[in-house]
N, C-alpha and C. Protein backbone atom coordinates (compact mmCIF):
# COMPACT_ATOMS: atom_id res chain seq x y z
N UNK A 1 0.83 -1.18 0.00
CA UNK A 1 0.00 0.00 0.00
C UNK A 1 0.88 1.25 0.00
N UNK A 2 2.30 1.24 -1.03
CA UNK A 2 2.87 2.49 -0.58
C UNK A 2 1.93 3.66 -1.09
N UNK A 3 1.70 4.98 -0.69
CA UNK A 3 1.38 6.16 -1.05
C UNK A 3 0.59 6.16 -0.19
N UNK A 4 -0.43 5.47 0.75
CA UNK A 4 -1.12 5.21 1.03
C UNK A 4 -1.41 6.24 2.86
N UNK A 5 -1.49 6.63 3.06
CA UNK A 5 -1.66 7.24 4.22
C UNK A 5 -2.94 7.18 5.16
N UNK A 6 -3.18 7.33 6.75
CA UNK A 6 -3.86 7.25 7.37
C UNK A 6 -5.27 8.75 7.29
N UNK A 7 -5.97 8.77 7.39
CA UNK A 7 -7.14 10.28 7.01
C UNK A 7 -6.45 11.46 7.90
N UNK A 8 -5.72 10.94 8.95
CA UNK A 8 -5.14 11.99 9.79
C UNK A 8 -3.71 12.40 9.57
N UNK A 9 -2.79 11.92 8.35
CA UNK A 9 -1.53 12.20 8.01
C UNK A 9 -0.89 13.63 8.10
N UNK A 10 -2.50 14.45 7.32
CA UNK A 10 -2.10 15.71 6.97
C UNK A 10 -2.66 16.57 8.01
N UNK A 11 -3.37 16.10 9.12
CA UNK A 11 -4.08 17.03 10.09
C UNK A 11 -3.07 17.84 10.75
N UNK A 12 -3.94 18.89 10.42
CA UNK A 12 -2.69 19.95 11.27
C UNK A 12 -1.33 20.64 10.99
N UNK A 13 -1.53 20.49 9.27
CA UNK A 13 -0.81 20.43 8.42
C UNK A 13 -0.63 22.58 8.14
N UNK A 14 -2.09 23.00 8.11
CA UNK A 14 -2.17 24.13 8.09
C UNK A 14 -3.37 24.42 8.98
N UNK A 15 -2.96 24.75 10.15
CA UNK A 15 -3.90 24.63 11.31
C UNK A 15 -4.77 26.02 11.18
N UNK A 16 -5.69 25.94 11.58
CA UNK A 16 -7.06 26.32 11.22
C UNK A 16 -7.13 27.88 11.69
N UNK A 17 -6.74 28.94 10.89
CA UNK A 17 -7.07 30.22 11.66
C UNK A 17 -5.78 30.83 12.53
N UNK A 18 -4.51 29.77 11.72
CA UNK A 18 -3.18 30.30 12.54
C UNK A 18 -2.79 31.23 11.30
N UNK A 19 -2.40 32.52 12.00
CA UNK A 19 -2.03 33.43 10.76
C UNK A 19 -0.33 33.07 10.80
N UNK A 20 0.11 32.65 11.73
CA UNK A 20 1.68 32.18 10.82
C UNK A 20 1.31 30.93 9.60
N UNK A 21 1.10 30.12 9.50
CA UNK A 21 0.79 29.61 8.90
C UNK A 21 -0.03 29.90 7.98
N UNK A 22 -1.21 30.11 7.89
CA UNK A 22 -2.50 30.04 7.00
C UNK A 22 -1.97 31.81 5.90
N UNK A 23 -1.99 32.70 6.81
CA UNK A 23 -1.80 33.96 5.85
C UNK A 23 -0.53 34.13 4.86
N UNK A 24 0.27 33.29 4.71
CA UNK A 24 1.79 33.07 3.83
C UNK A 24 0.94 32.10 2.55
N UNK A 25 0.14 31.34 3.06
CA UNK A 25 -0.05 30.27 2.30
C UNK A 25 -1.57 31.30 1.29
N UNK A 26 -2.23 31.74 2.41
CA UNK A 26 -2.88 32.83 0.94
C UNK A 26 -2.79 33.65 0.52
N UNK A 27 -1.32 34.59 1.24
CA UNK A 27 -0.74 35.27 -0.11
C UNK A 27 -0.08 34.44 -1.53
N UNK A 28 0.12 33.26 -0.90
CA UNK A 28 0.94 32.35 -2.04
C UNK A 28 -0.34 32.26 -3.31
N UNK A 29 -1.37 32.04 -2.27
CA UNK A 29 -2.35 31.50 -3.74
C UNK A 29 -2.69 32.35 -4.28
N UNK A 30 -2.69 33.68 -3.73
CA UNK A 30 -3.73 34.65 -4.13
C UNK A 30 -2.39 35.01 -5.58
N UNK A 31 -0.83 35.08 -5.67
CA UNK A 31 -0.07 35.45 -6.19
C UNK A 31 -0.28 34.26 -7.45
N UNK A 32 -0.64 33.19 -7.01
CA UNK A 32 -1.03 32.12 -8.48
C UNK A 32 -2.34 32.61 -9.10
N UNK A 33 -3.22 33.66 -8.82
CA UNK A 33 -4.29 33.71 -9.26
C UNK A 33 -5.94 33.01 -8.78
N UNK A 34 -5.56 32.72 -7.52
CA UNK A 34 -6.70 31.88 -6.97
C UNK A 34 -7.51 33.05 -6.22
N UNK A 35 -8.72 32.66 -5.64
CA UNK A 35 -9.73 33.76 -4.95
C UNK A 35 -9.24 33.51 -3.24
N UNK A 36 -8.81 35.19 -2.99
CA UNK A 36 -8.75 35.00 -1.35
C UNK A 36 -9.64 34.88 -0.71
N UNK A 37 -10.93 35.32 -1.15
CA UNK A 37 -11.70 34.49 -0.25
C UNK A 37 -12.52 33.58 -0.07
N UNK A 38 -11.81 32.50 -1.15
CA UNK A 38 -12.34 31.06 -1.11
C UNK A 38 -11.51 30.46 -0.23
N UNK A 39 -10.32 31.16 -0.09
CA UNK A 39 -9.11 30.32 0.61
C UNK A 39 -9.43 30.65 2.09
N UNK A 40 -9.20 32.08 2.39
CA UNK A 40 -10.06 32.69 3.60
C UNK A 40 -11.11 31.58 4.04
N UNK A 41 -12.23 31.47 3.32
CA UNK A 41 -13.40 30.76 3.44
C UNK A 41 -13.40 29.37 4.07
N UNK A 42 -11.96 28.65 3.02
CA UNK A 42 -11.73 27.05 3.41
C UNK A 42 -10.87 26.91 4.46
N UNK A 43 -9.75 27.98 4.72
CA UNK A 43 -9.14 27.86 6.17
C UNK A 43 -9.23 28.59 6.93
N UNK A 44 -11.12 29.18 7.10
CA UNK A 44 -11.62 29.39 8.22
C UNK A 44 -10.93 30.90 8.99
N UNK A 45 -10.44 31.86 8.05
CA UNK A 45 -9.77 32.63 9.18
C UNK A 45 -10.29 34.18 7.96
N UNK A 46 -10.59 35.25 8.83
CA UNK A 46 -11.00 36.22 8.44
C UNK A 46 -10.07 37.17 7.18
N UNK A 47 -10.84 37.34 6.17
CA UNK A 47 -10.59 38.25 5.41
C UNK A 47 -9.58 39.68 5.79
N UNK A 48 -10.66 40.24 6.51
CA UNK A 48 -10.59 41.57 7.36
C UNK A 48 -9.09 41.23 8.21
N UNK A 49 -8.70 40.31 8.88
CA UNK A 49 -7.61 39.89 9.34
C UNK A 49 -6.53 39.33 8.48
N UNK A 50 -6.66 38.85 7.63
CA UNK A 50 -5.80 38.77 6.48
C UNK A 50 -4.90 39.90 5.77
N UNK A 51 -5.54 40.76 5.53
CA UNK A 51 -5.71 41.82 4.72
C UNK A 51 -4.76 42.90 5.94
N UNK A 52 -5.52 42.94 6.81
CA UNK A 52 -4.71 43.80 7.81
C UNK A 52 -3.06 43.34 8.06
N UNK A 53 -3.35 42.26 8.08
CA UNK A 53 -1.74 41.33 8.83
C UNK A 53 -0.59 42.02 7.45
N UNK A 54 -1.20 41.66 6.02
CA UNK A 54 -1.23 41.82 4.59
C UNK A 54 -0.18 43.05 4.96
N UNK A 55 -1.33 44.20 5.60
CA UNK A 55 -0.83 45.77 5.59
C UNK A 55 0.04 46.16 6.80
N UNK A 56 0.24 44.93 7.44
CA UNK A 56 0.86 46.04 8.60
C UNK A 56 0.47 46.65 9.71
N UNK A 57 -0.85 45.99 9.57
CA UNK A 57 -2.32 46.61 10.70
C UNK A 57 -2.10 45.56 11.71
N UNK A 58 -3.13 45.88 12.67
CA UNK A 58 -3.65 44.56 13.61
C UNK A 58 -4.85 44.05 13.45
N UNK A 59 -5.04 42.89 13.28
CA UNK A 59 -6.24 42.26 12.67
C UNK A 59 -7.78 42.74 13.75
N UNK A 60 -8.83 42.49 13.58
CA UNK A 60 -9.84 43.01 14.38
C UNK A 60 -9.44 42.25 15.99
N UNK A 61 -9.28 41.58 15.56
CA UNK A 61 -9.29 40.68 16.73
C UNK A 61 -8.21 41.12 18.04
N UNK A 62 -7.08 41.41 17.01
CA UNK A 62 -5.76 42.09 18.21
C UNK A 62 -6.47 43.56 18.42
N UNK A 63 -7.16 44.51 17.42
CA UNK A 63 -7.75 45.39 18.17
C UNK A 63 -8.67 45.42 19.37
N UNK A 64 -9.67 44.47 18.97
CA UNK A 64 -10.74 44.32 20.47
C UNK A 64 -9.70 43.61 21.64
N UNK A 65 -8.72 42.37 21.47
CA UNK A 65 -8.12 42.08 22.85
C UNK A 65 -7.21 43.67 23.60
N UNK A 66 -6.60 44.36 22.42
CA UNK A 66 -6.32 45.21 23.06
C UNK A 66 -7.14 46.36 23.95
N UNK A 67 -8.21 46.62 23.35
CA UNK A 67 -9.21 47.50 24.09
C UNK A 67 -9.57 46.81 25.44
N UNK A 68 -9.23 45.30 25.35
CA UNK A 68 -10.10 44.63 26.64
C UNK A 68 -8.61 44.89 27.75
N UNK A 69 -7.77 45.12 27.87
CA UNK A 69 -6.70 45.12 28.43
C UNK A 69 -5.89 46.33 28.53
């Protein structure tokens, strides 16, 4: 059965809503011509936070923890 792998091989492979991970990988696609926010969409992590990280901003999210603190 070489090639053959278990359903969980790749879990966690691009973990769900991690912007080290996930936001490199959709600037990559978005630079092949793919839609960011299908990719956004399929790994679950905000546009609006994308885009910010993108610019140099803080995503919504680091804005509201900061207001809470």
């Amino acid at each position: 059965m070489r090639g053959r792998r278990g359903s969980q091989s790749g879990h966690g492979f691009l973990r769900d809503g991690d912007p080290v991970t996930v936001h490199p990988f959709i600037e990559a696609e978005q630079q092949a011509g793919h839609s960011v926010k299908r990719a956004c969409e399929l790994l679950r992590v905000s546009r609006a936070a994308f885009y910010a990280r993108r610019n140099g901003e803080p995503g919504p999210r680091a804005v509201r923890d900061a207001e809470l603190t």
